[in-house]
Protein backbone atom coordinates (compact mmCIF):
# COMPACT_ATOMS: atom_id res chain seq x y z
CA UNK A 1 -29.81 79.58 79.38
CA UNK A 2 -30.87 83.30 77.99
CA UNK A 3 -33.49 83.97 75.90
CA UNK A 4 -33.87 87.24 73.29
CA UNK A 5 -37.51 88.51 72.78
CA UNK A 6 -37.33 86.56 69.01
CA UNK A 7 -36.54 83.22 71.06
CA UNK A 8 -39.54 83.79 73.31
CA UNK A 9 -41.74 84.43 70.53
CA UNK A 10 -40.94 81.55 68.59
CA UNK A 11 -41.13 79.51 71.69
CA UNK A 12 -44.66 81.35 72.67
CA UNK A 13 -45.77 80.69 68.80
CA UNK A 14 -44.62 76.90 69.26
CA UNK A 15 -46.60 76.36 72.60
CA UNK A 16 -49.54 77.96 70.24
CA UNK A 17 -49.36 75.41 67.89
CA UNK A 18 -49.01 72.43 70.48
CA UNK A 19 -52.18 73.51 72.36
CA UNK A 20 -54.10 74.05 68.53
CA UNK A 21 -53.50 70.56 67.81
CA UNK A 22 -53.89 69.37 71.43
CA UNK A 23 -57.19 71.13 71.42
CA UNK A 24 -58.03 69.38 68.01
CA UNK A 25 -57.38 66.36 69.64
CA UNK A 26 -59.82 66.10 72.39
CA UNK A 27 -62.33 67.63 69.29
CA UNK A 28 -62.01 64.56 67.61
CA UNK A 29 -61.67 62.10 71.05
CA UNK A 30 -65.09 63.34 72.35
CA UNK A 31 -66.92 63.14 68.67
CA UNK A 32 -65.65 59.69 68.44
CA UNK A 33 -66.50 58.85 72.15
CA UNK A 34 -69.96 59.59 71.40
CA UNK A 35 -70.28 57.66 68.82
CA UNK A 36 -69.03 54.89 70.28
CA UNK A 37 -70.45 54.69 73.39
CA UNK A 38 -74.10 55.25 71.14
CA UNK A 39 -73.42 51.98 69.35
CA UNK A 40 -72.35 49.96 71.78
CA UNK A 41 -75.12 47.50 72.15
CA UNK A 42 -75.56 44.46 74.38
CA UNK A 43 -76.85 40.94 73.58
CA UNK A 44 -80.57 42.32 73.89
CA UNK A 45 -79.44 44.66 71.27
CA UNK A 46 -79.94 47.52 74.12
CA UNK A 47 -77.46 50.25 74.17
CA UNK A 48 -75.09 49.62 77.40
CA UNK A 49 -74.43 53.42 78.22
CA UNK A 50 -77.10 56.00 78.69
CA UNK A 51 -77.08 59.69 78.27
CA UNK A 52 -75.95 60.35 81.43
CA UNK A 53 -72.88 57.85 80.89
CA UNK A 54 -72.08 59.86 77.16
CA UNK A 55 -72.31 63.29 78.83
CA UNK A 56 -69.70 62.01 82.18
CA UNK A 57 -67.53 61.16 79.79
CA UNK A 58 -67.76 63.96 77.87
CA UNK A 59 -67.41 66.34 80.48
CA UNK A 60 -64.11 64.80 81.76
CA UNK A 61 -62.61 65.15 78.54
CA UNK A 62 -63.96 68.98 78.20
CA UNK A 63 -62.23 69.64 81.34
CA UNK A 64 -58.93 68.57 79.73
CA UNK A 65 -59.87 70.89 76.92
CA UNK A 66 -60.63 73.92 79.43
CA UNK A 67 -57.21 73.57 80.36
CA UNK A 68 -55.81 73.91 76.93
CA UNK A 69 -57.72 77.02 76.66
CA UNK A 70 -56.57 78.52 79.76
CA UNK A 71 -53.37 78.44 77.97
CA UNK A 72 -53.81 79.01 74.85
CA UNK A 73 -55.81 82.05 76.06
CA UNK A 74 -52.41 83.20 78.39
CA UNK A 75 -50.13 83.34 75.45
CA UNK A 76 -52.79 85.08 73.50
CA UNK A 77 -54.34 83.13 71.11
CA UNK A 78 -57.97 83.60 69.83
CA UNK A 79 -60.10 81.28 71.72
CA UNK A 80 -63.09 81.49 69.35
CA UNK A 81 -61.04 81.01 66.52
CA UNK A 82 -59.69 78.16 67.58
CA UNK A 83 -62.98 76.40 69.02
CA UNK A 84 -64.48 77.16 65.24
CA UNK A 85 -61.26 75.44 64.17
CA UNK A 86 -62.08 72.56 66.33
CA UNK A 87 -65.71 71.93 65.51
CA UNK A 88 -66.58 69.38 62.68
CA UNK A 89 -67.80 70.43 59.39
CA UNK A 90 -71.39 69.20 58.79
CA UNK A 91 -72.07 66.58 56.36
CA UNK A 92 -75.13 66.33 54.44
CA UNK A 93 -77.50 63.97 51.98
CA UNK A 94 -74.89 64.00 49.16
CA UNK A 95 -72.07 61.78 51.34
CA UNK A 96 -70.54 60.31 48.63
CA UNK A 97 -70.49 55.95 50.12
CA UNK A 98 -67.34 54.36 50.17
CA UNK A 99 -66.95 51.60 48.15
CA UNK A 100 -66.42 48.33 50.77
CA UNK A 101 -63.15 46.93 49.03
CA UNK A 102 -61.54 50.94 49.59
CA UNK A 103 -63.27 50.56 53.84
CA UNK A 104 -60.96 47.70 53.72
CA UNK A 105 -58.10 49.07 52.52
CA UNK A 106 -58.51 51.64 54.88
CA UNK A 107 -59.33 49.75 57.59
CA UNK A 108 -55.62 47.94 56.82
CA UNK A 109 -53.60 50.77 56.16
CA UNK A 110 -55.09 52.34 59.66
CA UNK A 111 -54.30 49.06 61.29
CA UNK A 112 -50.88 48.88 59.38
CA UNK A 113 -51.61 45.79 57.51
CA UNK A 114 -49.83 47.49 54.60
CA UNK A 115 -46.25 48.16 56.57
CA UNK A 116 -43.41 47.10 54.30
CA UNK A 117 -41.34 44.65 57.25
CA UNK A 118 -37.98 45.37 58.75
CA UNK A 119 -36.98 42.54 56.03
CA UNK A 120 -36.80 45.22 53.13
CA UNK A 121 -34.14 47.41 52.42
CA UNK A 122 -33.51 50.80 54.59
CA UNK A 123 -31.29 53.85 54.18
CA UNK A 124 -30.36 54.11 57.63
CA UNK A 125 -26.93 53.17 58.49
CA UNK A 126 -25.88 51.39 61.66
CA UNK A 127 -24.94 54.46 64.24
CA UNK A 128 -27.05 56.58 62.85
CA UNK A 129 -29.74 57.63 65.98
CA UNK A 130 -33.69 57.19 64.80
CA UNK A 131 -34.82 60.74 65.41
CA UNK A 132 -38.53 61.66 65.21
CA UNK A 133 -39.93 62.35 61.59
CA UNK A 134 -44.24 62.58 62.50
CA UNK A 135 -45.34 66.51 61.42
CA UNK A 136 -48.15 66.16 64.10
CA UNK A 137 -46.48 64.87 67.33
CA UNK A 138 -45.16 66.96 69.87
CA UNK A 139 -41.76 66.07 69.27
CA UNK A 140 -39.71 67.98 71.92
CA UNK A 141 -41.15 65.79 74.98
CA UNK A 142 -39.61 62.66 73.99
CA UNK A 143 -36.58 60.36 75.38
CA UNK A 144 -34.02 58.21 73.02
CA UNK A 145 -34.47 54.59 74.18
CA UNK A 146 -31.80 52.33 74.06
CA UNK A 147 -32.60 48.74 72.79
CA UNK A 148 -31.81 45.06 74.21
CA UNK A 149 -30.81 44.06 71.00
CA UNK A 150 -28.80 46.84 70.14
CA UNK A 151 -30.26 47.24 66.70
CA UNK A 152 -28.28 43.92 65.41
CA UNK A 153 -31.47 42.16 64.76
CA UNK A 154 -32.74 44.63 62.20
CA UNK A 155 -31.95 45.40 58.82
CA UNK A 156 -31.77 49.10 59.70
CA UNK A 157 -29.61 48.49 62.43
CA UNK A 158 -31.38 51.17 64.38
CA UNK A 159 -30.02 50.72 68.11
CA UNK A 160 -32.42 53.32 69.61
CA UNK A 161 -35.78 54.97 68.88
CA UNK A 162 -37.17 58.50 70.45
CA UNK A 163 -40.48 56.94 72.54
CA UNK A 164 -42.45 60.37 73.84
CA UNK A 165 -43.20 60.62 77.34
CA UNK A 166 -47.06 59.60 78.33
CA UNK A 167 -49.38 62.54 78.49
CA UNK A 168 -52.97 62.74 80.13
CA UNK A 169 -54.42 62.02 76.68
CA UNK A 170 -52.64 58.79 77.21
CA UNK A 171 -54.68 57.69 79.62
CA UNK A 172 -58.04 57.65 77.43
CA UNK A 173 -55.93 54.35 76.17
CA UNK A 174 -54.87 53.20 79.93
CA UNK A 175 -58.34 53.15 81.27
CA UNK A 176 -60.29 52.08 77.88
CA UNK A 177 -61.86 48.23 78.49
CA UNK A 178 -61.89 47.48 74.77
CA UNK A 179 -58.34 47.50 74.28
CA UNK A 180 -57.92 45.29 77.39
CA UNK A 181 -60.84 43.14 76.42
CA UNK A 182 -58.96 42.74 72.60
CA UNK A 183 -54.94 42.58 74.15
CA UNK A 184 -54.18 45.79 72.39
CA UNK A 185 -53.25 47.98 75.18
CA UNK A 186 -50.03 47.62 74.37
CA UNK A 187 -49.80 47.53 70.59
CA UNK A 188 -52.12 50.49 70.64
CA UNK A 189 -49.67 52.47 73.18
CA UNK A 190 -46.75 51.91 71.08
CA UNK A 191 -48.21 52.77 67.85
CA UNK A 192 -48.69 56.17 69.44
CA UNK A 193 -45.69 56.77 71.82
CA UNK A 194 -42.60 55.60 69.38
CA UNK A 195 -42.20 58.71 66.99
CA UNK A 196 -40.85 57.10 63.78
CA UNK A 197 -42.40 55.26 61.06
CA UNK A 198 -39.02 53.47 60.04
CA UNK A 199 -39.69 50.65 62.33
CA UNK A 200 -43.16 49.29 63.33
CA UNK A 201 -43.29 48.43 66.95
CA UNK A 202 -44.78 45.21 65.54
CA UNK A 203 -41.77 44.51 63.51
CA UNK A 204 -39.46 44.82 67.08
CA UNK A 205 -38.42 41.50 69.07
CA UNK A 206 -40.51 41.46 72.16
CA UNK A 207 -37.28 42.22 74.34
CA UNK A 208 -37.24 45.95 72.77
CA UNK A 209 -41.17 46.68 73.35
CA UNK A 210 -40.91 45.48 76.93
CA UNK A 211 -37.71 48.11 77.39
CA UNK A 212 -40.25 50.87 75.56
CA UNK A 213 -43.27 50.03 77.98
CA UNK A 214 -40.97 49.83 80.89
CA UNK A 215 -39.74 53.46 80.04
CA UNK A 216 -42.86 54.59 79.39
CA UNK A 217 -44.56 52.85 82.83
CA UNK A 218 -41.29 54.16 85.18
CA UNK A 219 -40.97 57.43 83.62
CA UNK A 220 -45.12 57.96 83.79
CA UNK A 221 -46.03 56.35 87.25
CA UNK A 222 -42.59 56.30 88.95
CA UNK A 223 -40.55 52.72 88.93
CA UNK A 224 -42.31 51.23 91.72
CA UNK A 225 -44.24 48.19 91.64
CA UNK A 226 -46.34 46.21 93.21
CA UNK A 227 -46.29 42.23 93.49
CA UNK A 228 -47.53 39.63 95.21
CA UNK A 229 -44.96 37.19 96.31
CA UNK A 230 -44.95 33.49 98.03
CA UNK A 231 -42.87 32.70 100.13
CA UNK A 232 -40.34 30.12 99.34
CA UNK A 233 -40.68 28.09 102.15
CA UNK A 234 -44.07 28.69 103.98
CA UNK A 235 -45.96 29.09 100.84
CA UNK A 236 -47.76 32.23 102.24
CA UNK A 237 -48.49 35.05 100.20
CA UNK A 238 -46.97 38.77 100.99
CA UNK A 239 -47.27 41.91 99.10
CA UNK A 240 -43.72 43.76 98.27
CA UNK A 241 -42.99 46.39 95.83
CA UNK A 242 -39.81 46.01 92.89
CA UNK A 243 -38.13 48.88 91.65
CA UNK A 244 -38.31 48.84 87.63
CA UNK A 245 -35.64 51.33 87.26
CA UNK A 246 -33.53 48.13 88.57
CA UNK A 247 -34.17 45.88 85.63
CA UNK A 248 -31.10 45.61 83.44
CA UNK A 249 -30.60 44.14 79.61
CA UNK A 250 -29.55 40.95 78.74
CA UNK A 251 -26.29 40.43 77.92
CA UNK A 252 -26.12 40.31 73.86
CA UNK A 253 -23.03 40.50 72.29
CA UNK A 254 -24.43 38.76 69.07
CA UNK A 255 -23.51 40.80 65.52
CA UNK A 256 -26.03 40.42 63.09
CA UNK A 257 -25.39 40.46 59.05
CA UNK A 258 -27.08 42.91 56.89
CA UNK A 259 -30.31 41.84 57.18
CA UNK A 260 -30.31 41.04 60.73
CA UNK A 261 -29.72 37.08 60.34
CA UNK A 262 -27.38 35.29 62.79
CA UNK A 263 -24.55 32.33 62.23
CA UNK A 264 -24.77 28.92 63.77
CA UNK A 265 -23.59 25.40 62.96
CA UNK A 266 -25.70 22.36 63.87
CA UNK A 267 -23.35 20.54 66.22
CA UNK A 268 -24.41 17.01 64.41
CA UNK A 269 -25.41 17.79 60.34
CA UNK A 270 -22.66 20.35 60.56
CA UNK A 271 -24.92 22.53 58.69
CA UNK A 272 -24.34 25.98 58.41
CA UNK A 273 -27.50 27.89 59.76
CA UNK A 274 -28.43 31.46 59.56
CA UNK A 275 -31.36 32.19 61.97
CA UNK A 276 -32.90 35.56 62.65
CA UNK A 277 -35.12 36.56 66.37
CA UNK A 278 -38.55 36.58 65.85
CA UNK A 279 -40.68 39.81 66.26
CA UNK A 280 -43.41 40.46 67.88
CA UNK A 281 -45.78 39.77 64.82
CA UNK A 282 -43.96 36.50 64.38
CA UNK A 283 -45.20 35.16 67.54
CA UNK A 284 -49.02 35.96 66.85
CA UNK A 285 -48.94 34.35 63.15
CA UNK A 286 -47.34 31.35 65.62
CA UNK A 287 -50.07 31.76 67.93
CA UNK A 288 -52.60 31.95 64.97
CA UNK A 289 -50.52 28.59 63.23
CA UNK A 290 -51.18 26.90 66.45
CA UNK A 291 -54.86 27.77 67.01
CA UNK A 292 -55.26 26.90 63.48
CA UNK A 293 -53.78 23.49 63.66
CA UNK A 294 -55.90 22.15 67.09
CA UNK A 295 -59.31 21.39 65.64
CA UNK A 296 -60.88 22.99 69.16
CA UNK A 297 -59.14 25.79 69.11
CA UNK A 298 -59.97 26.70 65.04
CA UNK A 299 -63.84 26.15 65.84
CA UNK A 300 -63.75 28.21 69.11
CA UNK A 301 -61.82 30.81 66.40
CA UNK A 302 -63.59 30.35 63.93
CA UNK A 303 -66.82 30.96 66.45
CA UNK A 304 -65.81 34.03 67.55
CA UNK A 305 -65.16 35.32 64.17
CA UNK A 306 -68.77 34.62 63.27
CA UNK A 307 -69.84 36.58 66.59
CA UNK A 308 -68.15 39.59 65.67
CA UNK A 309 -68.91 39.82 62.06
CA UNK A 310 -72.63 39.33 63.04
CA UNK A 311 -71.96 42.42 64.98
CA UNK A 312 -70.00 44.45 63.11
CA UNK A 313 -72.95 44.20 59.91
CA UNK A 314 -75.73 44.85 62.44
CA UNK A 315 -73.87 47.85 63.84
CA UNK A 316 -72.88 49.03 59.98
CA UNK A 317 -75.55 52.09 58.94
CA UNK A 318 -73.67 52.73 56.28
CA UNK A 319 -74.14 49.52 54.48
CA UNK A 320 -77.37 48.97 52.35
CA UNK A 321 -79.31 45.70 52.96
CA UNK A 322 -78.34 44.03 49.58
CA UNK A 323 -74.95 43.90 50.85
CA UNK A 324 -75.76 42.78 54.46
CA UNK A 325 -77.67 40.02 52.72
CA UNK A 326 -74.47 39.10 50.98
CA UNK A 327 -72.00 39.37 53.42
CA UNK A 328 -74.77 37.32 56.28
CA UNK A 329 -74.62 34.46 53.66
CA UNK A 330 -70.09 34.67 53.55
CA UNK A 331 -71.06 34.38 57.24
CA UNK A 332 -73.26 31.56 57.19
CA UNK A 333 -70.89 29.68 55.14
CA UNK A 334 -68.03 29.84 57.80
CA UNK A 335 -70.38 29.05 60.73
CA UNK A 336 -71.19 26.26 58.77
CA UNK A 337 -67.40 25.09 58.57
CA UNK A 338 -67.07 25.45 62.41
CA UNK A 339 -69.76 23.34 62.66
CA UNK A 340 -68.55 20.48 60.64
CA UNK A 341 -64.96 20.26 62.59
CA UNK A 342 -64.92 17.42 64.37
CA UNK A 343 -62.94 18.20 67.60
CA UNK A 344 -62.10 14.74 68.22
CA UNK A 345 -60.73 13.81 64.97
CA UNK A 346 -56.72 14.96 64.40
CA UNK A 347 -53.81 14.97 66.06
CA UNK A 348 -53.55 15.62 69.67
CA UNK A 349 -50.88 17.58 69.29
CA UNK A 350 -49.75 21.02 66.74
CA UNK A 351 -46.45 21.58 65.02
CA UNK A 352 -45.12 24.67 67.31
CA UNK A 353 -41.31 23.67 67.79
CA UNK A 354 -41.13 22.96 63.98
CA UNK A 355 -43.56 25.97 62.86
CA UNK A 356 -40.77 28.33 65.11
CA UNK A 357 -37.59 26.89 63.67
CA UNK A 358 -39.02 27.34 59.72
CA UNK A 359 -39.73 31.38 60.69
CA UNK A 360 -36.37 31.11 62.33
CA UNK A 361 -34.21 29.54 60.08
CA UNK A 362 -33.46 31.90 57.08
CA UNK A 363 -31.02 29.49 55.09
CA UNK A 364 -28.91 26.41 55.04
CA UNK A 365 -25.77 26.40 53.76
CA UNK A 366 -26.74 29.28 51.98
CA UNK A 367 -29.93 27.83 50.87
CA UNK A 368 -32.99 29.93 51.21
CA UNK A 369 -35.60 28.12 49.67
CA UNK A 370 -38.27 27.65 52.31
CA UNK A 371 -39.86 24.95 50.81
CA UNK A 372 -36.08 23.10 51.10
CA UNK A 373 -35.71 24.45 54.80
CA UNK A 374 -39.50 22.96 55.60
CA UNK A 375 -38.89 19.58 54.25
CA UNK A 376 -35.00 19.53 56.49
CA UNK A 377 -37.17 20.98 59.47
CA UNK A 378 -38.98 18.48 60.08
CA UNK A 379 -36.21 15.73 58.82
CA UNK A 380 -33.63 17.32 61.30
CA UNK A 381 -31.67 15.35 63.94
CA UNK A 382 -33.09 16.18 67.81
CA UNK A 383 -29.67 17.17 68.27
CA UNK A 384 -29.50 19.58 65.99
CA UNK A 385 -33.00 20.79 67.04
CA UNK A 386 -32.26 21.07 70.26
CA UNK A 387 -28.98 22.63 70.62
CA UNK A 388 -30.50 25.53 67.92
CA UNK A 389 -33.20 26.05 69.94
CA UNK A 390 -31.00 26.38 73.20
CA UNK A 391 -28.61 29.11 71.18
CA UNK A 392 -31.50 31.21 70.36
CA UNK A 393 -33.04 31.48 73.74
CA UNK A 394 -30.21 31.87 75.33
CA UNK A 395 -28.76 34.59 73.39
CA UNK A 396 -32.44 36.81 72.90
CA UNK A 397 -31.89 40.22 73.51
CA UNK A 398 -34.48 41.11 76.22
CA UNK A 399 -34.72 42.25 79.71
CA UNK A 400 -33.77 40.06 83.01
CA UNK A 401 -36.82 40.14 85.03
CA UNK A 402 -35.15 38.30 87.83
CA UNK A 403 -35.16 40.71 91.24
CA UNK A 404 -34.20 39.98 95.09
CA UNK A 405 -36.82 41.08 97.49
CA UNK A 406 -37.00 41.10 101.39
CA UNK A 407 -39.63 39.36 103.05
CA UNK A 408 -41.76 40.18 105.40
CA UNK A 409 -40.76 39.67 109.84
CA UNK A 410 -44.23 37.92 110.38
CA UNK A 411 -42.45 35.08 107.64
CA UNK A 412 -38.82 35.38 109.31
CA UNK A 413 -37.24 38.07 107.14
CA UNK A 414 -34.31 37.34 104.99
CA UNK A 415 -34.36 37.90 101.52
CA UNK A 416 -35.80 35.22 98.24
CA UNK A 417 -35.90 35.67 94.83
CA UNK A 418 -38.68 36.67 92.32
CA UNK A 419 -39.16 36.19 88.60
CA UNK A 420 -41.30 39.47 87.28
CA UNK A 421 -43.93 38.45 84.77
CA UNK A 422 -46.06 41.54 83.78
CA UNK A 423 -48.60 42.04 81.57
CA UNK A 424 -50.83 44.54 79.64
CA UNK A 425 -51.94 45.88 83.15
CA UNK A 426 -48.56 47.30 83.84
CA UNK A 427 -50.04 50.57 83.76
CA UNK A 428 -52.66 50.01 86.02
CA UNK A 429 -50.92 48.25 88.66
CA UNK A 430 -49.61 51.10 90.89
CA UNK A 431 -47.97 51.01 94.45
């Protein structure tokens, strides 16, 4: 392809504006890296990292930041001007505090508490491509990723979704312990990489984030990967390596309605079902129902929550001490109610199979009340139950992890098959 002297400029003026914000980027990464890694106490209340730790870290990140300037500098851009554009304005005794009810709502529309669901109504028709709409992103680098479901299990019907390709600011996320220690690797990864706020990666059927993180982890670290396999008939263990680029969608020929909702009639009742996939926020308000429901599981909860509010208001400056008094009694009050569950008392079992079908089935012979669909969930025939439940899994869009490998000559060669399971580690498990 040719370029003029006005399409290098604009290109030149382009790569300007991608380092700016780039550069603004680590700005804000290292101020909020210090910060962090100042608060972060330990049980003894002693801060874990020292100086030394703050200023390592620091330092790495600087030397991504040289690099940016090394460019910006080449296409030439005012490096002063930019680092003064970079730095943080100084704030002094007349911070206005933020009222703790509008921290909250913050704190939820940062963690997107306040998403309207896939369940509302969209604009987007169904072969109409999901093309990047964020102001900020560097949208250029990015790939249109094709979906297991197709887009049939949305209202939106959106069948693909641009994912950018991982950068080296990426891996501030990859190697950070927190958001291993909290599972949010992955939420926290998509959040960043898909580059359209129509649909919320939490709002997607599991099958489509696994396709996103296997895009991102093959196209980022090359589509090897390494397992550890036993053998089928000695039992002993042997390290191989699976290609990812090798794992193929599910068959799903399923067409969904408008709002994403399926067809099925119960082979006994005769009852004509309409069930929708759940997402991937589904399955943690299941998790939650379950955890809830087994007594040991809500005090161990309920435990933790009292362990990390107990942090969070002794790490809170910003708070005044009437309101820690206030919010240590709210806190009180629930470790009291963990202590007063009696783990032995209850049921020694939780409602999961019926707690799924109710967030699965959306109506009954074009009945939608839920409190109607609760009261027939739990009335319906094992039959019925049963063969639903088999139609759904069976017919999930998602990925087929299954893969042939060869074993090893010390175990008689040949070749046996694997099941992949991977986890939130995919990104740090390299061949």
């Amino acid at each position: 392809m040719e370029y003029n002297n006005l399409d290098l400029e604009q290109e030149n003026e382009k790569q300007l504006r991608i380092d700016e914000a780039s550069y603004e980027m680590y700005e804000k990464t290292k101020r909020e890296t210090v910060k962090k890694m100042k608060e972060k106490l330990d049980k003894n209340n002693q801060r874990i990292y020292s100086d030394k730790d703050i200023e390592k870290k620091v330092k790495l990140i600087s030397e991504a930041q040289e690099a940016i300037l090394e460019d910006y500098q080449s296409r030439g851009g005012d490096i002063e001007k930019l680092k003064n554009k970079g730095k943080k304005p100084s704030i002094g005794l007349e911070k206005q505090t933020v009222p703790i009810t509008e921290q909250i709502k913050a704190m939820r529309k940062e963690q997107d508490f306040d998403y309207v669901p896939q369940s509302q109504p969209s604009t987007i028709t169904r072969e109409v491509d999901l093309l990047p709409d964020r102001a900020n992103e560097n949208v250029e680098m990015y790939d249109m990723i094709p979906l297991p479901s197709k887009g049939e299990c949305y209202r939106s019907k959106i069948g693909k979704v641009p994912v950018a390709y991982l950068t080296a600011f990426d891996e501030n996320m990859i190697v950070s312990p927190n958001l291993y220690r909290d599972n949010m690797l992955i939420d926290t990864m998509l959040k960043h990489k898909v580059l359209n706020d129509v649909i919320n990666p939490k709002d997607m059927l599991e099958g489509d984030r696994e396709a996103i993180i296997l895009f991102l982890r093959a196209n980022g670290y090359g589509p090897e990967y390494p397992i550890t396999a036993t053998d089928d008939k000695t039992g002993v263990e042997f390290d191989a390596v699976v290609d990812l680029s090798k794992i193929e969608f599910k068959k799903f020929t399923l067409t969904g309605d408008t709002n994403g909702w399926f067809d099925f009639v119960l082979p006994y009742s005769k009852k004509q079902i309409k069930f929708r996939f759940l997402t991937h926020q589904d399955n943690l308000d299941l998790k939650a129902m379950d955890e809830l429901e087994n007594k040991r599981m809500k005090k161990e909860k309920l435990s933790e929550i009292v362990t990390r509010l107990d942090e969070f208001i002794e790490d809170d400056n910003d708070v005044d001490r009437a309101l820690k008094l206030r919010v240590r009694d709210g806190v009180r009050a629930i470790e009291s109610w963990a202590d007063g569950i009696d783990e032995e008392s209850g049921n020694d079992f939780t409602n999961a199979v019926t707690n799924k079908l109710e967030m699965e089935i959306m109506s009954i012979d074009d009945i939608t009340d839920r409190t109607y669909i609760h009261k027939f969930v739990r009335q319906m025939n094992v039959k019925d139950s049963s063969a639903l439940r088999r139609y759904i899994n069976d017919n999930e869009p998602g990925l087929d992890y299954r893969f042939t490998i060869e074993k090893p000559e010390s175990l008689g060669g040949g070749s046996m098959d694997v099941f992949l399971q991977l986890d939130q580690f995919i990104f740090l498990n390299l061949a």
